[in-house]
Protein backbone atom coordinates (compact mmCIF):
# COMPACT_ATOMS: atom_id res chain seq x y z
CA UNK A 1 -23.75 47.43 31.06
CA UNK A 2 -26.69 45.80 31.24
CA UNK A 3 -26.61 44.21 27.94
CA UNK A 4 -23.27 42.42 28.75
CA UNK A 5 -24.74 41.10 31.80
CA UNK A 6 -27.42 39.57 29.95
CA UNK A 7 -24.89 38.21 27.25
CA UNK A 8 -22.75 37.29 29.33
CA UNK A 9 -24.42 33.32 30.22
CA UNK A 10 -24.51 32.64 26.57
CA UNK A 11 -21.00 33.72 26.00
CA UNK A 12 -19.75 31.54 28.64
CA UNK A 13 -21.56 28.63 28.16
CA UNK A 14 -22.46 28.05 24.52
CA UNK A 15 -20.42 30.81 22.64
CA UNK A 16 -17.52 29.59 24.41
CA UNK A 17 -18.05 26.21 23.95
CA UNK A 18 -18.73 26.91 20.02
CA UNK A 19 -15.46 28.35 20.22
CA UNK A 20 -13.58 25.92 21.68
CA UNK A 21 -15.09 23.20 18.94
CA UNK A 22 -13.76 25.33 16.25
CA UNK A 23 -10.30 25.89 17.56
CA UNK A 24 -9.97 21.87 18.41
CA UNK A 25 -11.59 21.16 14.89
CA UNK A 26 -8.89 23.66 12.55
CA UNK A 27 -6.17 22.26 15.82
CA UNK A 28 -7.26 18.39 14.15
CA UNK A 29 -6.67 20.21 10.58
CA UNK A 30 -3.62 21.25 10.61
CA UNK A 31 -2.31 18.42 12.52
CA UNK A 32 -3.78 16.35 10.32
CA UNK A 33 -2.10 18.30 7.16
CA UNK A 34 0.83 19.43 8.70
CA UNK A 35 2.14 15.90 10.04
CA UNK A 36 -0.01 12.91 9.48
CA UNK A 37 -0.32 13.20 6.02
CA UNK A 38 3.22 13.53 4.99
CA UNK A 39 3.89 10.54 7.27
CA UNK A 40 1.24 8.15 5.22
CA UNK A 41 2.42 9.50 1.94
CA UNK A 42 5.96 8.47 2.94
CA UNK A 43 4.80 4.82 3.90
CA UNK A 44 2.13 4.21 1.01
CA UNK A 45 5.42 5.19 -1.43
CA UNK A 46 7.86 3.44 0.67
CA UNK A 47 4.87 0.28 0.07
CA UNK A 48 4.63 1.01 -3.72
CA UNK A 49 8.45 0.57 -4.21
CA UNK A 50 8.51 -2.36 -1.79
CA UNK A 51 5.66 -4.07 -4.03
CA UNK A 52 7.52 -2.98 -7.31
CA UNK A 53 10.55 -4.86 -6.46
CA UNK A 54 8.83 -7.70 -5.01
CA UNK A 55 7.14 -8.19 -8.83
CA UNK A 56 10.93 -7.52 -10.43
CA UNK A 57 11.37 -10.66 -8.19
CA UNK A 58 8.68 -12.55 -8.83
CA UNK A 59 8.93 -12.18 -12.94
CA UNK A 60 12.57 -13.08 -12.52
CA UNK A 61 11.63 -16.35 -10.63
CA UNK A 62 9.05 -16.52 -12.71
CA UNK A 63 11.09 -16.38 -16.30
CA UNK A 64 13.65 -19.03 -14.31
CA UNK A 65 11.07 -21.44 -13.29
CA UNK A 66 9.38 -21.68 -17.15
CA UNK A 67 12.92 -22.24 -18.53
CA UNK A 68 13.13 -25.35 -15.46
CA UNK A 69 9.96 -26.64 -16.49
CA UNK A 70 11.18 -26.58 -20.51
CA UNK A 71 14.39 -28.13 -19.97
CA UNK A 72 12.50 -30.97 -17.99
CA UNK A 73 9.22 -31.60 -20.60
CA UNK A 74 12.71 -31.54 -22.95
CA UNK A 75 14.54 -34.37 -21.10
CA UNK A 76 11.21 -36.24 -20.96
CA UNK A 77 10.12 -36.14 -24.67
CA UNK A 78 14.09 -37.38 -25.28
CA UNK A 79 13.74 -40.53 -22.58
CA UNK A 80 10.59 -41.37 -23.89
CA UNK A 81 11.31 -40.96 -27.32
CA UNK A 82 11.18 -44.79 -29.06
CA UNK A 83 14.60 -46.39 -29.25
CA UNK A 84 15.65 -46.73 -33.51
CA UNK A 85 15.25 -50.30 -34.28
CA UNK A 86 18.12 -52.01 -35.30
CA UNK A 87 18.17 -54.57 -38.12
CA UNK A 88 18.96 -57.74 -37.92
CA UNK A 89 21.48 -59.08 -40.51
C-alpha cells in the first residue's frame, strides 16, 4: 500500500497527463483520417475536373480564335493585293 501511495503523485499528474496527450493525439488521427481527408480528396478531384473542362474550353476558344485571326490576315492579303492593270487600247 505504500508503494501506491508513493506512485500515486506521478500517476496523477504526469502519467495522466501523458495519457491524456496520447488519447487527444490518436483522437486528431483518426479524425483526421476518418473525415478530413476524404473531404479534401473530394474537393482537390472535384478541382481537377473543374480545371479539365476549363482547358476543353479554353482549346476550343482557342482553335476558334486562330481560325478568326486566318480568315482576317486572308481578307487583308486579298484588299491589299495590287489591282490587275488594265490596258489601254
Amino acid at each position: 500500500m505504500e508503494q501506491l501511495s508513493t506512485l500515486a503523485p506521478y500517476l496523477a499528474g504526469p502519467g495522466s497527463a501523458v495519457l491524456v496527450c496520447i488519447l487527444i493525439g490518436w483522437g486528431g488521427y483518426k479524425l483526421m483520417s476518418d473525415k478530413i481527408l476524404p473531404l479534401l480528396e473530394t474537393a482537390v478531384s472535384r478541382h481537377l475536373d473543374q480545371i479539365d473542362r476549363m482547358m476543353e474550353t479554353h482549346s476550343a476558344e482557342h482553335r476558334a480564335i486562330l481560325t478568326a485571326c486566318e480568315t482576317i490576315t486572308d481578307e487583308l492579303r486579298r484588299d491589299r493585293a495590287p489591282a490587275p492593270r488594265v490596258a489601254n487600247g
